[in-house]
N, C-alpha and C. Protein backbone atom coordinates (compact mmCIF):
# COMPACT_ATOMS: atom_id res chain seq x y z
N UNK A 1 0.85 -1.18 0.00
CA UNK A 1 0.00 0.00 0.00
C UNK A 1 0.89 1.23 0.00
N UNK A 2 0.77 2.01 -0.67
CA UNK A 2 1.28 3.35 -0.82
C UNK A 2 1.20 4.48 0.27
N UNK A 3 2.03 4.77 0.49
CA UNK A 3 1.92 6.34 2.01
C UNK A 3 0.97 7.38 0.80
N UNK A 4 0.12 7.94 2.13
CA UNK A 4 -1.33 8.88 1.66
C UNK A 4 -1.14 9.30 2.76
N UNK A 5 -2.00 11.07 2.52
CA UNK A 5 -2.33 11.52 3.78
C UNK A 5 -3.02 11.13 4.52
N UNK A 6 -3.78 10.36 4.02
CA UNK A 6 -4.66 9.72 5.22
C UNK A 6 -4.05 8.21 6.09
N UNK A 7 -2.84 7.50 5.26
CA UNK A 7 -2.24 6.62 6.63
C UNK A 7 -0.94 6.86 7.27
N UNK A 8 -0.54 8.21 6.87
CA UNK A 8 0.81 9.01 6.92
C UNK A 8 1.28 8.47 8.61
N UNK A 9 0.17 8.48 9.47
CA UNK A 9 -0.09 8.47 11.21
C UNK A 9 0.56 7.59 11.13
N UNK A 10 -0.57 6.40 11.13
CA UNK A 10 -0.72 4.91 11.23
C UNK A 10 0.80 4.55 10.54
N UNK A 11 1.03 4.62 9.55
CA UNK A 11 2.49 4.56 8.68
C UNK A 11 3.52 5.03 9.62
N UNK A 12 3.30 6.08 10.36
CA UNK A 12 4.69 6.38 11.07
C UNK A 12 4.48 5.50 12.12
N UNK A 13 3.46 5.43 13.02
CA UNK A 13 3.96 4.31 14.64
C UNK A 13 4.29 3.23 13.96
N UNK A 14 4.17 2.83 12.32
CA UNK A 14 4.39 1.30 12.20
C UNK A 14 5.99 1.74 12.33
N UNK A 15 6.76 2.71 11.37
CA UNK A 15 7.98 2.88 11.64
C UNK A 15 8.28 3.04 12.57
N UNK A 16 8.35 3.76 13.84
CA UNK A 16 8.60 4.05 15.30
C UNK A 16 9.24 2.35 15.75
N UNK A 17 7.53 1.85 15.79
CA UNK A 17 7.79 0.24 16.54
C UNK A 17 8.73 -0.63 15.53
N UNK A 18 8.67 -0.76 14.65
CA UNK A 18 9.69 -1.53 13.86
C UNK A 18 11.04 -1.17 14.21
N UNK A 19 11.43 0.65 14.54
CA UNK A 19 12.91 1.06 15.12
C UNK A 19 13.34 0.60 16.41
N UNK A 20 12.06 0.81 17.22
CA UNK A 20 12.16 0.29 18.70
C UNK A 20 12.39 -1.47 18.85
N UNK A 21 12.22 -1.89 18.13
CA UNK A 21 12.46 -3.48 18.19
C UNK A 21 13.35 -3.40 17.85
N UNK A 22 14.69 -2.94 16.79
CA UNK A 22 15.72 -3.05 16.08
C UNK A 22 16.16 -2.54 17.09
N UNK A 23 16.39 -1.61 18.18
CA UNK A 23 17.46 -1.11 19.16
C UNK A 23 16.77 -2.13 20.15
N UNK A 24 15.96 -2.62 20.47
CA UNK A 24 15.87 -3.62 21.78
C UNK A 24 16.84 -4.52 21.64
N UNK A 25 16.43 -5.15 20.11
CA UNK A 25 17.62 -6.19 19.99
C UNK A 25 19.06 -6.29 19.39
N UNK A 26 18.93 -4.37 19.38
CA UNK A 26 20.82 -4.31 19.24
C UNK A 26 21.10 -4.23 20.48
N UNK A 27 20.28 -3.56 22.14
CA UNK A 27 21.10 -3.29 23.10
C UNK A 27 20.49 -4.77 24.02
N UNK A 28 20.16 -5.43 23.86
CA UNK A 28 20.00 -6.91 24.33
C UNK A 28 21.23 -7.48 24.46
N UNK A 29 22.41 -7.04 23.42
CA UNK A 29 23.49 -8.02 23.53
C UNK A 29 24.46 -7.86 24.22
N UNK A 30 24.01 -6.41 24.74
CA UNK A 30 25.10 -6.12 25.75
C UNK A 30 24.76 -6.33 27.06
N UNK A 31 26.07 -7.31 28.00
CA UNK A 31 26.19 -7.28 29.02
C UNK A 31 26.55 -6.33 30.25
N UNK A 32 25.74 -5.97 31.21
CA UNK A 32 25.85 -4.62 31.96
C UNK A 32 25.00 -4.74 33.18
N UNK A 33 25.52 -4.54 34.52
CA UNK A 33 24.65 -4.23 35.31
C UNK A 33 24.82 -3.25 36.31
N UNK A 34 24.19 -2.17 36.35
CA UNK A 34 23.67 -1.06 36.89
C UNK A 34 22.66 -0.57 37.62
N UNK A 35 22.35 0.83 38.09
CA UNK A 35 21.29 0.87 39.12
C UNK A 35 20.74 2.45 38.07
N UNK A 36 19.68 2.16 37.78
CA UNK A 36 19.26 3.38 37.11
C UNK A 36 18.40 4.36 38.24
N UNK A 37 18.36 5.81 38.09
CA UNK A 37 18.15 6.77 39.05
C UNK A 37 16.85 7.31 38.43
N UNK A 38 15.87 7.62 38.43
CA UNK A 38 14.57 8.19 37.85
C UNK A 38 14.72 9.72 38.36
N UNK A 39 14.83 10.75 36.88
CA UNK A 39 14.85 11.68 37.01
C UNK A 39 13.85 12.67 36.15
N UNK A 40 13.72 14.28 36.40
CA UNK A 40 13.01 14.56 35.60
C UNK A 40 13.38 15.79 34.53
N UNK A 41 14.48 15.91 35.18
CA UNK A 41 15.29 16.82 33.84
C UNK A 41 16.88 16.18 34.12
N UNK A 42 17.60 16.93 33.17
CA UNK A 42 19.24 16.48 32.75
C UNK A 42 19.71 17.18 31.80
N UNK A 43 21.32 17.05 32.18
CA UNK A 43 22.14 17.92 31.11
C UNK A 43 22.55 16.89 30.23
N UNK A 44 22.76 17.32 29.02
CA UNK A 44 23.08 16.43 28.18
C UNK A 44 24.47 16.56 28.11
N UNK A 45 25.50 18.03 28.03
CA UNK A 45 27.03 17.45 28.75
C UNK A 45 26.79 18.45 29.79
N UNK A 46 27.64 18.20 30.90
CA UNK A 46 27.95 19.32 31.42
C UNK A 46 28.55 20.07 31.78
N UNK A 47 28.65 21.66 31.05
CA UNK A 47 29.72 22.27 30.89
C UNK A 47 28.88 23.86 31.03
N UNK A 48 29.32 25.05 30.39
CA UNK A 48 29.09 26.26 30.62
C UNK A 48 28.21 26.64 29.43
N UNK A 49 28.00 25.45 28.63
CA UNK A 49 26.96 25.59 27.78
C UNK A 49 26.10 24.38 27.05
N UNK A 50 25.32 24.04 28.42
CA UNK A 50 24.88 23.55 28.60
C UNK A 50 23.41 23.06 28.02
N UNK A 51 22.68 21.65 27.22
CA UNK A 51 21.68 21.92 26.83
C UNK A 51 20.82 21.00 28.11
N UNK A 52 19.66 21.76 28.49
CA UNK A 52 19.08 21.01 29.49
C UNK A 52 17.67 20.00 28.89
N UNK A 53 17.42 18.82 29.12
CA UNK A 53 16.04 17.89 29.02
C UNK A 53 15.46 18.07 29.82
N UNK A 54 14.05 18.47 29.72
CA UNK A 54 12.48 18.41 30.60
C UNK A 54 11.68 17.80 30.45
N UNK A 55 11.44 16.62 31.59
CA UNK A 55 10.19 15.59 31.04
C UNK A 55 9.26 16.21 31.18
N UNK A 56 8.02 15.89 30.52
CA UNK A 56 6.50 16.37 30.08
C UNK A 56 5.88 15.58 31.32
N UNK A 57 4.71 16.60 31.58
CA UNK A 57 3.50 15.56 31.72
C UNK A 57 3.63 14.36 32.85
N UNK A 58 4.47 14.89 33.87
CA UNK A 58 4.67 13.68 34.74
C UNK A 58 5.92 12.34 34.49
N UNK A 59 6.24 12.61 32.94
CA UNK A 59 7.06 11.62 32.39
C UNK A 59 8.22 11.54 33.13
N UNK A 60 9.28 10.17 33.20
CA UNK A 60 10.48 10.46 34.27
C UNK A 60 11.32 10.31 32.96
N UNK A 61 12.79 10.55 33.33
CA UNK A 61 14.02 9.78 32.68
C UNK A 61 14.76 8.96 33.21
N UNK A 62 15.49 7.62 32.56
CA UNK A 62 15.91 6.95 33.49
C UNK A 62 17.43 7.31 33.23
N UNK A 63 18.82 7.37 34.51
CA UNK A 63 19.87 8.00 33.98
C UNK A 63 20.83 6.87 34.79
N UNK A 64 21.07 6.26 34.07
CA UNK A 64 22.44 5.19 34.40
C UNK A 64 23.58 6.01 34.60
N UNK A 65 25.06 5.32 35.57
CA UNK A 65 26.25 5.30 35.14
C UNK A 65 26.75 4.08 34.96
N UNK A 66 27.76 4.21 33.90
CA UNK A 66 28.43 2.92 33.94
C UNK A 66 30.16 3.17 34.52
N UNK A 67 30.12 2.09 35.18
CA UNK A 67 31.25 2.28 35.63
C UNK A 67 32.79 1.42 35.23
N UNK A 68 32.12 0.53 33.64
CA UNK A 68 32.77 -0.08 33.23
C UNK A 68 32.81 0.11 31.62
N UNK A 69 33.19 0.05 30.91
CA UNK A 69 33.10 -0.02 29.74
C UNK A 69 32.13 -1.12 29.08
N UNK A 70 31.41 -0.63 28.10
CA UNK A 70 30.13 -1.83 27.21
C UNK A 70 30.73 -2.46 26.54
N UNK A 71 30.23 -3.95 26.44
CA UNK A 71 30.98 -5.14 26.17
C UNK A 71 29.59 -5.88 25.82
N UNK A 72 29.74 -6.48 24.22
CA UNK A 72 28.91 -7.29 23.95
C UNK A 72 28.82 -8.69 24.48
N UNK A 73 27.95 -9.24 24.57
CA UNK A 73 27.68 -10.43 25.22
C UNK A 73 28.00 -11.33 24.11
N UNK A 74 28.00 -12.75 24.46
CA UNK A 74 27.73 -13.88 23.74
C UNK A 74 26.64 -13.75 22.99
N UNK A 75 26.57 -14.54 21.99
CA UNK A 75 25.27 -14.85 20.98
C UNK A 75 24.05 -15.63 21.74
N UNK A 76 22.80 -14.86 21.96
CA UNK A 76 21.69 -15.70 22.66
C UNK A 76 21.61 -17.28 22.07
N UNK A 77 21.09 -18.23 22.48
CA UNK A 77 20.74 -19.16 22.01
C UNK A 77 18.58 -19.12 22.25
């Protein structure tokens, strides 16, 4: 079926969820364990020019450190 204005919507969450499955199961392979902190804003670096994130609407962020370097795992079976 061809993209129209009328399934342009529907057409994009299909793209969204099709991306979101492709990064689940690229960051699946990495081995890591951490304690994530629920926050509601953040700097993205931080320095003297600084860009800040604001969750919406009650929304949180979740903000890991790692304290090791990311390392792919073995191949699932």
């Amino acid at each position: 079926r061809s993209l129209s204005k009328e399934n342009y919507h529907l057409w994009m969450h299909e793209m969204l969820y099709i991306e979101e499955m492709a990064q689940k199961g690229y960051i699946s392979r990495f081995n890591v364990t951490t304690s994530l902190q629920m926050v509601n804003r953040y700097l993205l670096m931080p320095s003297t020019v600084s860009t800040a994130k604001y969750a919406q609407s009650g929304e949180l962020f979740a903000r890991l450190k790692l304290e090791d370097d990311l390392s792919e795992d073995s191949m699932a079976r």
